[in-house]
Protein backbone atom coordinates (compact mmCIF):
# COMPACT_ATOMS: atom_id res chain seq x y z
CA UNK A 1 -51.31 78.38 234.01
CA UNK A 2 -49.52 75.82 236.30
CA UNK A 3 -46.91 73.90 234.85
CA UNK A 4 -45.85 70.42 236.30
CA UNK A 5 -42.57 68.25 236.66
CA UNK A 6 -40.30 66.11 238.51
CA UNK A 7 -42.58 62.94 238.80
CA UNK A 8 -41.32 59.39 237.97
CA UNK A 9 -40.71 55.98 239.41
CA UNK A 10 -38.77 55.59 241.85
CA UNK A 11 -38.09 52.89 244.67
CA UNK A 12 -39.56 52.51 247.52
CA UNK A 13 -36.87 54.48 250.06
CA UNK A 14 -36.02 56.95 247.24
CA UNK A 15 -36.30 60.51 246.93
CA UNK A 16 -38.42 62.76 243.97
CA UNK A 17 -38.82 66.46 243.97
CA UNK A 18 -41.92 67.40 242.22
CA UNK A 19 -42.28 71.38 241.19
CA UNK A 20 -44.73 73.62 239.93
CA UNK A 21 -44.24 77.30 237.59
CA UNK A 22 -47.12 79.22 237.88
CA UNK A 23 -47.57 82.18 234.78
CA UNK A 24 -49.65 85.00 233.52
CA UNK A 25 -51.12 87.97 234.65
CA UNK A 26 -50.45 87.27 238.73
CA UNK A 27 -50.21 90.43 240.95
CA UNK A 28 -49.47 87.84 243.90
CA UNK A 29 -49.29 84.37 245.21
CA UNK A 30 -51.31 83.27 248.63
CA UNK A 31 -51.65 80.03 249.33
CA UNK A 32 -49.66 76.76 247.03
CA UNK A 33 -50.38 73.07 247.61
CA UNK A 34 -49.81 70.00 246.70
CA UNK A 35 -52.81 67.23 246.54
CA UNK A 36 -52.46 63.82 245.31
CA UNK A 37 -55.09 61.04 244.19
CA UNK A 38 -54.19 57.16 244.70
CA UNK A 39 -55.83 54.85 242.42
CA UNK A 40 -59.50 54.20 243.81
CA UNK A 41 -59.05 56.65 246.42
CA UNK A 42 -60.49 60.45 246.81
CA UNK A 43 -58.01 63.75 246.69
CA UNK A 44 -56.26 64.30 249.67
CA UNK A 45 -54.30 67.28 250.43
CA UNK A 46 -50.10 66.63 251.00
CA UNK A 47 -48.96 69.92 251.67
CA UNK A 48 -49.72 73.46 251.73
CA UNK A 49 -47.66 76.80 251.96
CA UNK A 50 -49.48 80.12 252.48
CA UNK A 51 -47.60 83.91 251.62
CA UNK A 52 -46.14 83.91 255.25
CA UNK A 53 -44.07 80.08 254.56
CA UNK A 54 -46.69 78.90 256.88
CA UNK A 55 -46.37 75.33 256.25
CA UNK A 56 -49.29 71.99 256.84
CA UNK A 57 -48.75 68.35 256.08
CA UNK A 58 -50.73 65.55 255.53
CA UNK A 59 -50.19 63.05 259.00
CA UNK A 60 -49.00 60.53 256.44
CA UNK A 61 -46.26 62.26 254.96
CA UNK A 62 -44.76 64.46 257.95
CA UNK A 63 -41.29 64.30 258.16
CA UNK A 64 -41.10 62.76 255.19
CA UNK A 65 -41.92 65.71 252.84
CA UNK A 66 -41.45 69.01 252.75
CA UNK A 67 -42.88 72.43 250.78
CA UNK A 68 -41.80 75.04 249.69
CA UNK A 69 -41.94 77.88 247.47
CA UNK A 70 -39.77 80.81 245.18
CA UNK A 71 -41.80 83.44 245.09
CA UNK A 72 -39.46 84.90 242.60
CA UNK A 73 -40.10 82.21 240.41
CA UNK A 74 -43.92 82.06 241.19
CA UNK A 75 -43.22 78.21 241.72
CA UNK A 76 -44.07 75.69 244.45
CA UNK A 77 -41.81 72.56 245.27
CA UNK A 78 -42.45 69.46 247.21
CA UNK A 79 -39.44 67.76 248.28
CA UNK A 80 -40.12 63.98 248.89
CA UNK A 81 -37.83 61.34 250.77
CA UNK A 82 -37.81 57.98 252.31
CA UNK A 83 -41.12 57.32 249.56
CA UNK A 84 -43.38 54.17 250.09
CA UNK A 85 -45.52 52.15 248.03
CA UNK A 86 -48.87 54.07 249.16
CA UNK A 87 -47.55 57.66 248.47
CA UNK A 88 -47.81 56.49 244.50
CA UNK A 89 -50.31 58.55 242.76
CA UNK A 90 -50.73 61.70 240.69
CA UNK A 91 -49.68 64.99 242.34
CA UNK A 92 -51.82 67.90 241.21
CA UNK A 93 -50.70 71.39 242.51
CA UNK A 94 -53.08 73.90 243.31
CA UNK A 95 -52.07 77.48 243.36
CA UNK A 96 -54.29 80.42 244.84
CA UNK A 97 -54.01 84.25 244.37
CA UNK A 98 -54.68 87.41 243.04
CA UNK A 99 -54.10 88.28 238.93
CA UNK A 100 -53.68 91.46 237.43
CA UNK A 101 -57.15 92.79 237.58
CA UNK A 102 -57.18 92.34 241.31
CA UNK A 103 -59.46 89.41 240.94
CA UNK A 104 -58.76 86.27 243.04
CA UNK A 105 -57.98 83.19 241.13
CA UNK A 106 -57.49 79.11 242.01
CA UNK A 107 -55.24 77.09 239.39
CA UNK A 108 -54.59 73.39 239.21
CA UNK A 109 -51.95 71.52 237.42
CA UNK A 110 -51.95 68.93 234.94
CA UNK A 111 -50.90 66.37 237.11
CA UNK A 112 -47.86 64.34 237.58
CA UNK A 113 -47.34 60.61 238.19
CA UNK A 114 -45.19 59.08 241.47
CA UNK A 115 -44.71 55.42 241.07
CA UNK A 116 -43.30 54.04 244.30
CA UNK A 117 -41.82 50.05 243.37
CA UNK A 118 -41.39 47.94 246.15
């Protein structure tokens, strides 16, 4: 289960971190990401962090955002600054690992709305 929070409307310039819990029966975390979905456009990927804090971004968003994850806290963060009208959207993470049962898993989120006002 992925659990969602920190979106919100913010201006455009402004700054949201968005986070994501992952819980239940995980042995161990591989790869965490963050996707969004604009209104009448397709899921892109933002950002992705694999076990080694190997990091990718999206062109659009470098230097501008950043991942990262607690592997303590099985959670994912994506730090985002200097926001702009076309990053608003819903922000789904996407967690992939291995549970209990050695069996690999994939996870989304809910889904969490960024409203960027110009």
């Amino acid at each position: 289960q992925l659990v969602e929070s920190g979106g919100g409307l913010v201006q455009a310039g402004g700054s949201l971190r968005l986070s994501c819990a992952a819980s239940g029966s995980i042995r161990s975390i591989n790869r965490m990401a963050w996707y969004r979905r604009a209104p009448g456009k397709e899921r892109e990927l933002v950002a992705a962090i694999n076990s080694l804090r190997t990091t990718n971004y999206a062109d659009s968003v470098k230097g501008r955002f950043t991942i990262s994850r607690d592997n303590a806290k099985n959670t994912v963060y994506l730090q985002m600054t200097s926001l702009q009208p076309e990053d608003t959207a819903v922000y789904f993470c996407n967690v992939g690992g291995t549970n209990s049962n050695y069996r690999q898993f994939e996870a989304w989120g809910q889904g969490t709305q960024v409203t960027v006002s110009s």
